[in-house]
C-alpha atoms as a PDB file:
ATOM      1  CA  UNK A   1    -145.552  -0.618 -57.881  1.00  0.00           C
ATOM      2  CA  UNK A   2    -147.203  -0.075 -61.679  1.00  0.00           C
ATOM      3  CA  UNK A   3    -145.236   0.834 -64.620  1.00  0.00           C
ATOM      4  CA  UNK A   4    -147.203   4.537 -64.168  1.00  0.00           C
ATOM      5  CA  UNK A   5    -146.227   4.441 -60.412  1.00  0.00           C
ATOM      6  CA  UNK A   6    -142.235   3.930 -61.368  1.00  0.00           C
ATOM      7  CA  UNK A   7    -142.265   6.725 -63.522  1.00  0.00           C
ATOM      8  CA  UNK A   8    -143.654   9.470 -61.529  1.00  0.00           C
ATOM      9  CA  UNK A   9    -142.513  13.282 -62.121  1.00  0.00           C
ATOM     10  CA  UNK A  10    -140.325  15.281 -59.982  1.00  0.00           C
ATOM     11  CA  UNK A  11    -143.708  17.402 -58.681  1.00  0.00           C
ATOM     12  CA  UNK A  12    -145.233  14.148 -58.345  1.00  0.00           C
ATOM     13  CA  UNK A  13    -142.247  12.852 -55.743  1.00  0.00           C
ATOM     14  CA  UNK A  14    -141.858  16.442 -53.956  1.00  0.00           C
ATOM     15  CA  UNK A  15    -145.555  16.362 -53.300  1.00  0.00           C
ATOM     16  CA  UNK A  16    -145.490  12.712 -51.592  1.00  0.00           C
ATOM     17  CA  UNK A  17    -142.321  14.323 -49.537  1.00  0.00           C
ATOM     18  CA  UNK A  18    -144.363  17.450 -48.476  1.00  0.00           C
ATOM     19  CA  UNK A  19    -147.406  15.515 -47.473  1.00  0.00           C
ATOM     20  CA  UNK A  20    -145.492  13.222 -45.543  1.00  0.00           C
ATOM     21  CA  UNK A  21    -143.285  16.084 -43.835  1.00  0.00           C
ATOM     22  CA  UNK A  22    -146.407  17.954 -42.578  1.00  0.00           C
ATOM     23  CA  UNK A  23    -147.567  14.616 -41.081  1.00  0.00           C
ATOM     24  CA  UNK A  24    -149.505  12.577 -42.950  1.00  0.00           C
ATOM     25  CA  UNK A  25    -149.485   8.842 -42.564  1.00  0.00           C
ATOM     26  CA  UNK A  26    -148.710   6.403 -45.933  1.00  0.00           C
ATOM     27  CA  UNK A  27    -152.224   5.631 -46.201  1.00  0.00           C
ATOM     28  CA  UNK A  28    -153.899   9.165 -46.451  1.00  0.00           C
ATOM     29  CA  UNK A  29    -150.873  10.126 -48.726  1.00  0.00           C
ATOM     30  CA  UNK A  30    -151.238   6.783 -50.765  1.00  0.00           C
ATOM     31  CA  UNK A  31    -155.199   7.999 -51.166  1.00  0.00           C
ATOM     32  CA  UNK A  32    -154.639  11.629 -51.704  1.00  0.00           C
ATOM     33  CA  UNK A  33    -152.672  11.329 -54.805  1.00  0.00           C
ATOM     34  CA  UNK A  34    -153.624   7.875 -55.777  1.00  0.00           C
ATOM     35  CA  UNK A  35    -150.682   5.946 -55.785  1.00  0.00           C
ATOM     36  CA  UNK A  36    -150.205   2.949 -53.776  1.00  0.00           C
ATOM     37  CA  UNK A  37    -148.271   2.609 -50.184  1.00  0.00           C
ATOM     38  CA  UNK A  38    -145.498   0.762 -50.980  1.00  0.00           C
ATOM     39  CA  UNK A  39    -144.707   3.814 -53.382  1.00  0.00           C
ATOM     40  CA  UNK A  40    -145.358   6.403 -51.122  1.00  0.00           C
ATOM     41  CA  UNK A  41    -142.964   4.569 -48.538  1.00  0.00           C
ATOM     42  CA  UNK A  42    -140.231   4.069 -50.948  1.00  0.00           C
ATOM     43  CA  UNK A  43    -140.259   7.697 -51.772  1.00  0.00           C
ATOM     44  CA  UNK A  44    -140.972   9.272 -48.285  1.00  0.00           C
ATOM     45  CA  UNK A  45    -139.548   6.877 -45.821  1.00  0.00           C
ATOM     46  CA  UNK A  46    -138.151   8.852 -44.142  1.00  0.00           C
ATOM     47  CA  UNK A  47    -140.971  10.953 -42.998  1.00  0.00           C
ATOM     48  CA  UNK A  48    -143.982   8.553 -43.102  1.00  0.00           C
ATOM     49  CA  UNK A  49    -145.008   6.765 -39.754  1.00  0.00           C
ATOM     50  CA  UNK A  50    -147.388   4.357 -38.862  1.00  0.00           C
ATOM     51  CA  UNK A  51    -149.855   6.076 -36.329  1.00  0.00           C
ATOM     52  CA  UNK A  52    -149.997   5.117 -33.156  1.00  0.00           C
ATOM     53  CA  UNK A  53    -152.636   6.172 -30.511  1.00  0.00           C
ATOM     54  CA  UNK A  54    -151.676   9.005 -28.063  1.00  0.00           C
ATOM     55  CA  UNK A  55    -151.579   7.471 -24.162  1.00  0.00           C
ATOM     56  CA  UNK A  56    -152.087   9.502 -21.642  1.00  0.00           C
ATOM     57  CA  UNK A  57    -150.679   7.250 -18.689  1.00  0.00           C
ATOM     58  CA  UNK A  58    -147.244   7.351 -18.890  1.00  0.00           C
ATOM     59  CA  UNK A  59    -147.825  11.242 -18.221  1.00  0.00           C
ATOM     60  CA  UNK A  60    -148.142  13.164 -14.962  1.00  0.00           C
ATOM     61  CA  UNK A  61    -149.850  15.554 -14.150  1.00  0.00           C
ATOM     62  CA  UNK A  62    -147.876  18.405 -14.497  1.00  0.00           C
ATOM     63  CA  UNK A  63    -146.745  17.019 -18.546  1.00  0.00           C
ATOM     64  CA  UNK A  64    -150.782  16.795 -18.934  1.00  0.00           C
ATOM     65  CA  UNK A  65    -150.749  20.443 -17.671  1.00  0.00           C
ATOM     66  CA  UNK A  66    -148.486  21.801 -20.095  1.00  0.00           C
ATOM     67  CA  UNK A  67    -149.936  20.571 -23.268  1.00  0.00           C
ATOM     68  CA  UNK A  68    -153.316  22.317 -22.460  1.00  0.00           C
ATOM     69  CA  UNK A  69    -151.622  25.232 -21.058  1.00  0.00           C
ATOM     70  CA  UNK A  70    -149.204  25.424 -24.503  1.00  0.00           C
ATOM     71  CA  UNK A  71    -152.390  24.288 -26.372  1.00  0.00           C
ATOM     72  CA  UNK A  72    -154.488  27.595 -25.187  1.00  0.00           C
ATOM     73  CA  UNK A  73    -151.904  29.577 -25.819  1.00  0.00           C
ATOM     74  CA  UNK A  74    -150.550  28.631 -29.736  1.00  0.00           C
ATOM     75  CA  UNK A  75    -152.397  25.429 -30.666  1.00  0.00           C
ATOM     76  CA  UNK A  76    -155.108  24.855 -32.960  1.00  0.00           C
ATOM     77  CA  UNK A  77    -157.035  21.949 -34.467  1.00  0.00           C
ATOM     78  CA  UNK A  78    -157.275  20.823 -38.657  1.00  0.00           C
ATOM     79  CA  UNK A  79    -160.109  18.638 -38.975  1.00  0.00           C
ATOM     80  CA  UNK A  80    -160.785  19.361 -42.205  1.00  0.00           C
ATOM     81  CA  UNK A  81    -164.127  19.873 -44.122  1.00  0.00           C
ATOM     82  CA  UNK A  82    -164.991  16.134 -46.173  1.00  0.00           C
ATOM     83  CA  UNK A  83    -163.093  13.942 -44.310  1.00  0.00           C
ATOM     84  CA  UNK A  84    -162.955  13.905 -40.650  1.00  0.00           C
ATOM     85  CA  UNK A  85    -159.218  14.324 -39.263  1.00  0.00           C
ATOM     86  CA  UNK A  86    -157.748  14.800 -35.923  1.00  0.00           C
ATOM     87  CA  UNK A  87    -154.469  17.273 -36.397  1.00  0.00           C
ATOM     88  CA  UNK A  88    -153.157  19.093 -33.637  1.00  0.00           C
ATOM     89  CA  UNK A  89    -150.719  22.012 -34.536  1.00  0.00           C
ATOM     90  CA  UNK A  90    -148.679  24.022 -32.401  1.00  0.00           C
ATOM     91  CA  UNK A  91    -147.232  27.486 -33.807  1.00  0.00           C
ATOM     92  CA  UNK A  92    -144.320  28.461 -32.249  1.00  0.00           C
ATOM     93  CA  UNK A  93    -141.380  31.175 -33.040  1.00  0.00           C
ATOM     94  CA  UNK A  94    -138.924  29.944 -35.522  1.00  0.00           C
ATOM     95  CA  UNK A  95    -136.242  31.798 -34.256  1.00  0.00           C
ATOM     96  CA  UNK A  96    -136.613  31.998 -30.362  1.00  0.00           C
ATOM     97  CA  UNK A  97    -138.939  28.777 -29.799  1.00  0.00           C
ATOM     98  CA  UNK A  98    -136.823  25.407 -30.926  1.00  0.00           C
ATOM     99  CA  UNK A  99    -136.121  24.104 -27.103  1.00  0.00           C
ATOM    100  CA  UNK A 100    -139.857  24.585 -26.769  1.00  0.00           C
ATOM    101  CA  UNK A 101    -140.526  22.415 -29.473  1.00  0.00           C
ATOM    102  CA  UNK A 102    -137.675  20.278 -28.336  1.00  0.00           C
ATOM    103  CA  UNK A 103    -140.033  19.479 -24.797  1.00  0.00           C
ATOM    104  CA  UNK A 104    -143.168  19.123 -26.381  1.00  0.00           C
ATOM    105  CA  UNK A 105    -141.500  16.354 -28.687  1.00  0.00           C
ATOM    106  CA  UNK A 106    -140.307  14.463 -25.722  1.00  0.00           C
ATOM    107  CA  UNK A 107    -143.582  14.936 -23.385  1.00  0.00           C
ATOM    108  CA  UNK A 108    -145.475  13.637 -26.516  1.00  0.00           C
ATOM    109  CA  UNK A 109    -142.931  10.855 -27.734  1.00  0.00           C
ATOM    110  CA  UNK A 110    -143.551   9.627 -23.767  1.00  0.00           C
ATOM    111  CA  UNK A 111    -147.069   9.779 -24.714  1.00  0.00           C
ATOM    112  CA  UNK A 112    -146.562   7.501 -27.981  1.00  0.00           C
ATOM    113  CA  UNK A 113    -146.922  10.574 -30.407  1.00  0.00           C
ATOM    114  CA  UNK A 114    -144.026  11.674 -32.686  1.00  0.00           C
ATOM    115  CA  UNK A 115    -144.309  15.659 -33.666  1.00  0.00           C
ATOM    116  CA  UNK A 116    -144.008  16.487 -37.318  1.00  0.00           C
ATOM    117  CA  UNK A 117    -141.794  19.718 -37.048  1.00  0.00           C
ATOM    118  CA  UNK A 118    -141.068  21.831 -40.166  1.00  0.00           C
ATOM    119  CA  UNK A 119    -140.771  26.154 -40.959  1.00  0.00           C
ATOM    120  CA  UNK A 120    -143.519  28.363 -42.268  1.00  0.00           C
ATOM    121  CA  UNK A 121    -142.723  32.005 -42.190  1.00  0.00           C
ATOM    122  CA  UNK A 122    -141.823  32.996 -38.768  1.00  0.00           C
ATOM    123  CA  UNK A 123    -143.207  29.816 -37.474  1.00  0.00           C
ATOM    124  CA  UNK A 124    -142.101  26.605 -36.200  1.00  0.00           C
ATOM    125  CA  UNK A 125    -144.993  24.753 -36.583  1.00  0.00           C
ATOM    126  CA  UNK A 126    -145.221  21.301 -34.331  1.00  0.00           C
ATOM    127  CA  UNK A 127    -148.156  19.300 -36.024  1.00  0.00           C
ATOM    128  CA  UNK A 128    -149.349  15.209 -34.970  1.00  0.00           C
ATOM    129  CA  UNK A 129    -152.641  13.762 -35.690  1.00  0.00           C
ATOM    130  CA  UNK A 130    -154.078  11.951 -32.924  1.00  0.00           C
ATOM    131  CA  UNK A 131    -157.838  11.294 -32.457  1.00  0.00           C
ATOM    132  CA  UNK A 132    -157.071  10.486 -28.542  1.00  0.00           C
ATOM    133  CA  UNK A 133    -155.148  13.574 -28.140  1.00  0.00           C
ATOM    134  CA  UNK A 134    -157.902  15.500 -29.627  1.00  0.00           C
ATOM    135  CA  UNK A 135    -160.474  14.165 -27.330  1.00  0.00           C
ATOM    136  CA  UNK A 136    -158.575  15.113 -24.247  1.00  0.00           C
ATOM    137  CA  UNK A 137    -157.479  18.448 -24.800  1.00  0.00           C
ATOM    138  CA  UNK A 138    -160.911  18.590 -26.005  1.00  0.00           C
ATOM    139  CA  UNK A 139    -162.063  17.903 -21.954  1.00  0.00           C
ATOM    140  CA  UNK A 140    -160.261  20.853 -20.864  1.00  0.00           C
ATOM    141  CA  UNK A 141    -160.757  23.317 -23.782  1.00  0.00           C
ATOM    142  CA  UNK A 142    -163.619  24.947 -25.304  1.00  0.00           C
ATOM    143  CA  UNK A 143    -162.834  25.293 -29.072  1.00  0.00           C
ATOM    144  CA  UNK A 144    -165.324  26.916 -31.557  1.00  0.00           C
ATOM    145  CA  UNK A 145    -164.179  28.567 -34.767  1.00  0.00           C
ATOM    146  CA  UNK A 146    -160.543  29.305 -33.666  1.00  0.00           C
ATOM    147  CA  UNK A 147    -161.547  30.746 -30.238  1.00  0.00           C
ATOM    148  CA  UNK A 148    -160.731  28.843 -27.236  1.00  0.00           C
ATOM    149  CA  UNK A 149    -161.812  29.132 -23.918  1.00  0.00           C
ATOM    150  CA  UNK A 150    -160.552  26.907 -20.519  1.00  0.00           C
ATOM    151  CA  UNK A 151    -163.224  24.971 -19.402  1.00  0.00           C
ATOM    152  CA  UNK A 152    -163.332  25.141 -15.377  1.00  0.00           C
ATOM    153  CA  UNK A 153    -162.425  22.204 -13.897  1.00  0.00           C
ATOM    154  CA  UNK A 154    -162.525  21.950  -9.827  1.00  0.00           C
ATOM    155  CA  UNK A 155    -160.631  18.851  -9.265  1.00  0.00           C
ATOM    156  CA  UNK A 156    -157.555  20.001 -10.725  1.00  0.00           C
ATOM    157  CA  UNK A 157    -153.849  18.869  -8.944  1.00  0.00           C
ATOM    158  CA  UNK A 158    -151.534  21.624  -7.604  1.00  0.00           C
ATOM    159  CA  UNK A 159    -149.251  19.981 -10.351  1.00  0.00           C
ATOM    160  CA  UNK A 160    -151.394  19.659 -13.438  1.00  0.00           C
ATOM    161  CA  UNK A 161    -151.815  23.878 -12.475  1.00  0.00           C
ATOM    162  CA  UNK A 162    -147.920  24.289 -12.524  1.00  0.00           C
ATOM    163  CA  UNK A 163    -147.805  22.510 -15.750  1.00  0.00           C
ATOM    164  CA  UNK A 164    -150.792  24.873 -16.747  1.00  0.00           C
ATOM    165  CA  UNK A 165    -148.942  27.918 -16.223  1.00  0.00           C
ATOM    166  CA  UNK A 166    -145.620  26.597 -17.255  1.00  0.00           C
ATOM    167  CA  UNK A 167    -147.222  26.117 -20.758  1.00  0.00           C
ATOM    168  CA  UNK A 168    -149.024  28.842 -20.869  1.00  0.00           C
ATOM    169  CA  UNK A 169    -145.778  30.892 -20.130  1.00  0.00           C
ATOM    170  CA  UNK A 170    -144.136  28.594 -23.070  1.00  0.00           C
ATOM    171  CA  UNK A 171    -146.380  29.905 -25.514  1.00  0.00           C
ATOM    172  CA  UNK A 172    -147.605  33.211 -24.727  1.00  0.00           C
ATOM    173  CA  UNK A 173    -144.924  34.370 -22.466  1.00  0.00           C
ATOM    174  CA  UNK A 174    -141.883  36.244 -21.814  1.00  0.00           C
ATOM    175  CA  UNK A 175    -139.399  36.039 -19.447  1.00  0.00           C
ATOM    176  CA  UNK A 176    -136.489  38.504 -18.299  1.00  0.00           C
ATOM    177  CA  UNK A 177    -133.405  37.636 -16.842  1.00  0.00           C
ATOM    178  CA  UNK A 178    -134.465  38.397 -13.679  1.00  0.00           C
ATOM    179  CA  UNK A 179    -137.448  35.978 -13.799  1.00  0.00           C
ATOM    180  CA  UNK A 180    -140.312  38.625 -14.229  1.00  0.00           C
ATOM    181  CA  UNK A 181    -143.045  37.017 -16.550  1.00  0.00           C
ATOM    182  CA  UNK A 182    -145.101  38.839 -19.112  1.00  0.00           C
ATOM    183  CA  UNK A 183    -148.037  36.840 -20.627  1.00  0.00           C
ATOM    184  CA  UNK A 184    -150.110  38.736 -23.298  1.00  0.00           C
ATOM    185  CA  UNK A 185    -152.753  37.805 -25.307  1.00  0.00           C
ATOM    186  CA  UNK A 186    -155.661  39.365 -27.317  1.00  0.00           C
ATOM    187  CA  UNK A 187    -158.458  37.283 -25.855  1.00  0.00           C
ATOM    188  CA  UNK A 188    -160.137  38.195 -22.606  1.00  0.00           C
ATOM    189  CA  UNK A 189    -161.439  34.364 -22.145  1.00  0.00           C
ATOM    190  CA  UNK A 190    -157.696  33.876 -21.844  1.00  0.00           C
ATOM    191  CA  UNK A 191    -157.016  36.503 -19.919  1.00  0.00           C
ATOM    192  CA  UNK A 192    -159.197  35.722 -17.396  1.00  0.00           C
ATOM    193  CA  UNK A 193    -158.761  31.714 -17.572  1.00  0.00           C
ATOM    194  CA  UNK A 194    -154.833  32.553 -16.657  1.00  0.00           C
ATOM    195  CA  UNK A 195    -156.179  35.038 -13.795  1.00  0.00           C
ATOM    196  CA  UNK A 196    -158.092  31.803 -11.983  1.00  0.00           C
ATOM    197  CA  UNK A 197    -154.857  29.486 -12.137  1.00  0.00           C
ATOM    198  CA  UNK A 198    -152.887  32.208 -11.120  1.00  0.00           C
ATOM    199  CA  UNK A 199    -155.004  32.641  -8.214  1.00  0.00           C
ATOM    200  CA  UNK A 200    -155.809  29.473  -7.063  1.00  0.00           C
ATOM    201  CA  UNK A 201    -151.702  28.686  -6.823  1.00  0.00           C
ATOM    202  CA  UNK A 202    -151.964  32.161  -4.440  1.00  0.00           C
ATOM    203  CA  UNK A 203    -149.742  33.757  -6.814  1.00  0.00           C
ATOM    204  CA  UNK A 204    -149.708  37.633  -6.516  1.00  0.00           C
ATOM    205  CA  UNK A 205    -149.685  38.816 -10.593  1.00  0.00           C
ATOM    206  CA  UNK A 206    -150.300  42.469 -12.006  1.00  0.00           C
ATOM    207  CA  UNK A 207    -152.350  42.898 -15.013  1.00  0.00           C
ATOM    208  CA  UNK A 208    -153.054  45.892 -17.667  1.00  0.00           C
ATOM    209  CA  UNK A 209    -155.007  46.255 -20.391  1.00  0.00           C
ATOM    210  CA  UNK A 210    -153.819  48.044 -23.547  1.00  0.00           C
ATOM    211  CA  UNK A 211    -155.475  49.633 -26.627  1.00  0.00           C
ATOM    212  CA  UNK A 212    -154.073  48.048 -29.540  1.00  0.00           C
ATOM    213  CA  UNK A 213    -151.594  49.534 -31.576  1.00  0.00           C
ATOM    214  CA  UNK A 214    -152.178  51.561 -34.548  1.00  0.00           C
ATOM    215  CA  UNK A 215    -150.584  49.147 -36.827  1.00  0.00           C
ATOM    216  CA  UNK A 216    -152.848  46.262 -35.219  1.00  0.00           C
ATOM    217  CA  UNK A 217    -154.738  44.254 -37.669  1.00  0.00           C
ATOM    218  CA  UNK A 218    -156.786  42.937 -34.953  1.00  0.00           C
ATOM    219  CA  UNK A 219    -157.844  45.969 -33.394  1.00  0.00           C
ATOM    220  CA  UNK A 220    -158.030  44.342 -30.321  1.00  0.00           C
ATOM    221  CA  UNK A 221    -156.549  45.373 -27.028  1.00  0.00           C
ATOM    222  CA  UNK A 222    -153.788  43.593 -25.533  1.00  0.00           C
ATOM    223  CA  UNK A 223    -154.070  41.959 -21.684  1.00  0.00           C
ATOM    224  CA  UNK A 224    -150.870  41.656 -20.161  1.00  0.00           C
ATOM    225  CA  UNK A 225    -150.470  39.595 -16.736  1.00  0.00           C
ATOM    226  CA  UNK A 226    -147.357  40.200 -15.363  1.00  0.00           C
ATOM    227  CA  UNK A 227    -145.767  37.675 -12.591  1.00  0.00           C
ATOM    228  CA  UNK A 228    -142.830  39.592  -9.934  1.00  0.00           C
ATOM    229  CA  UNK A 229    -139.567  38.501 -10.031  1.00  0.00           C
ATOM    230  CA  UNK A 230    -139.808  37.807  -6.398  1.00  0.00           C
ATOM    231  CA  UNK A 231    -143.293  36.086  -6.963  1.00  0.00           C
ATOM    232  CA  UNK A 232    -141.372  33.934  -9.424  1.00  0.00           C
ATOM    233  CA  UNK A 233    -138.354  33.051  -7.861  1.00  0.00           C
ATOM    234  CA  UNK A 234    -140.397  31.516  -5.217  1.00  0.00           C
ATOM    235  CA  UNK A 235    -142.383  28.867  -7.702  1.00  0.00           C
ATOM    236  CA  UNK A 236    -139.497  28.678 -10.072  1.00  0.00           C
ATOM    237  CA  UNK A 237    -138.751  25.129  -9.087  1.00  0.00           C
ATOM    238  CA  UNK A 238    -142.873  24.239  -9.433  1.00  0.00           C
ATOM    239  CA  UNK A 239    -143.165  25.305 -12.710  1.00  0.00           C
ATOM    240  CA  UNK A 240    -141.414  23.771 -15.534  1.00  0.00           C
ATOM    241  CA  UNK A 241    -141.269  26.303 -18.032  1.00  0.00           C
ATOM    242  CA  UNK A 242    -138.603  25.754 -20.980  1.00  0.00           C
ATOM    243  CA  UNK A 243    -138.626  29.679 -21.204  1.00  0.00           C
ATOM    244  CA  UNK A 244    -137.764  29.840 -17.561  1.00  0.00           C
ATOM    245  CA  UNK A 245    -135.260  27.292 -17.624  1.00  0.00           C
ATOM    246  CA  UNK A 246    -133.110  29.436 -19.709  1.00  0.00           C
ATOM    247  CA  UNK A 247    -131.787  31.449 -16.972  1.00  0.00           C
ATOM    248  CA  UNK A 248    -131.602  28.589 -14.788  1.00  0.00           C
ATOM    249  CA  UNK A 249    -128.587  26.699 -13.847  1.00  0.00           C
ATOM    250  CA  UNK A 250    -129.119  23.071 -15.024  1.00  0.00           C
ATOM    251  CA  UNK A 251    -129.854  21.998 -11.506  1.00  0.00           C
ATOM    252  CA  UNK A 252    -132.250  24.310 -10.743  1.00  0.00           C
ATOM    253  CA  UNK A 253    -134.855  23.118 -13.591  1.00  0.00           C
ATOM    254  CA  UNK A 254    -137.509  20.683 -12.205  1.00  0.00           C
ATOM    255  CA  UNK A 255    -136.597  17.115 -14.471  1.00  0.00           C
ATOM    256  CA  UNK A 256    -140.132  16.049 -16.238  1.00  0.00           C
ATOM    257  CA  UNK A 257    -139.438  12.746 -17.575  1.00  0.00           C
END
């Protein structure tokens, strides 16, 4: 560490911190504000880690599901503009959302990722950077300037569906005490990639299509797919949903290690 390096200012420290909070490893921090690692560790330690590559073979299916599913629902990728980098983000409710979080931390951290998890606005944003992880949701996603689209994929398992849906419910979802599911979204691609699944698992759904509110800054209308209670209670145990799981005796909830 210089003389320069031991003397940095308060702004100088907070910014190191923040970097390293939203997930960036020592080196891109150490060559973002040009100080060396050893003094970005000794101020950040506590947030920096080493990266390590995300592996997809300690997951099954139904784990592999759910990331896409949550993914196509409230993910999105930073890759930036110069430099090439491989962020995946997750934007979740701050207030209703934390045991959602709390399962995509442990399907990842199975996977060799750790989540970066901090609060902006009324988001609880879930952020790693992973080239590999990239690259696979990548296989299953179409992604083009912040519109994303399920690519069709014929050999998928019965379980990587249910881990589909579960994430999709996760994300985009609501669910009543009685187990009746509402999923909304603005986009019709959605709409109608959640229709297939939905299908192809021989689930019976009911869907609607609303003009957007007045107050909408989209202007776009909603699609709402709405899953029975009945319909529900019979794939409950096939589907592990977080959101779900809530009004679900402990036992009941399917255990994805």
């Amino acid at each position: 560490m210089t003389l320069l390096e031991k003397s940095l200012t308060e702004d100088q420290i907070s910014k190191i911190k923040l970097l390293a909070r939203e997930g960036s490893s020592i080196k891109s921090v150490s060559e973002k504000l040009h100080v060396s690692k050893s003094t970005v560790y000794y101020h950040a330690k506590n947030y920096c880690y080493k990266m390590t590559k995300f592996d997809l073979n300690p997951l099954d299916e139904c784990q592999k599901g759910y990331i896409i599913g949550l993914f196509l629902g409230d993910g999105s990728f930073n890759r930036g503009y110069k430099e090439q980098r491989f962020f995946v983000r997750f934007a979740l409710d701050a207030k209703r959302d934390e045991d959602v979080v709390l399962r995509l931390a442990q399907i990842m951290g199975k996977a060799g990722k750790r989540l970066s998890v901090f609060h902006w606005k009324s988001n609880i944003i879930a952020k790693t950077c992973s080239k590999e992880l990239v690259a696979f949701i990548q296989s299953y996603v179409e992604y083009t300037q912040g519109e994303k689209n399920l690519l069709t994929n014929k050999h998928w398992s019965t379980s990587f569906k249910h881990g589909f849906v579960a994430g999709i419910i996760d994300s985009d979802g609501h669910v009543h005490k009685h187990l009746g599911t509402e999923i909304k979204t603005v986009s019709s691609k959605i709409f109608k990639n959640v229709l297939t699944i939905l299908e192809e698992l021989e689930m019976s759904v009911n869907t609607k299509i609303r003009d957007a509110p007045r107050n909408s800054f989209s202007k776009k209308p909603r699609f709402e797919i709405y899953i029975p209670s009945a319909e529900m209670k019979c794939n409950k145990s096939k589907i592990p949903s977080v959101k779900i799981a809530r009004y679900l005796p402990v036992s009941d909830f399917p255990e994805k290690d």
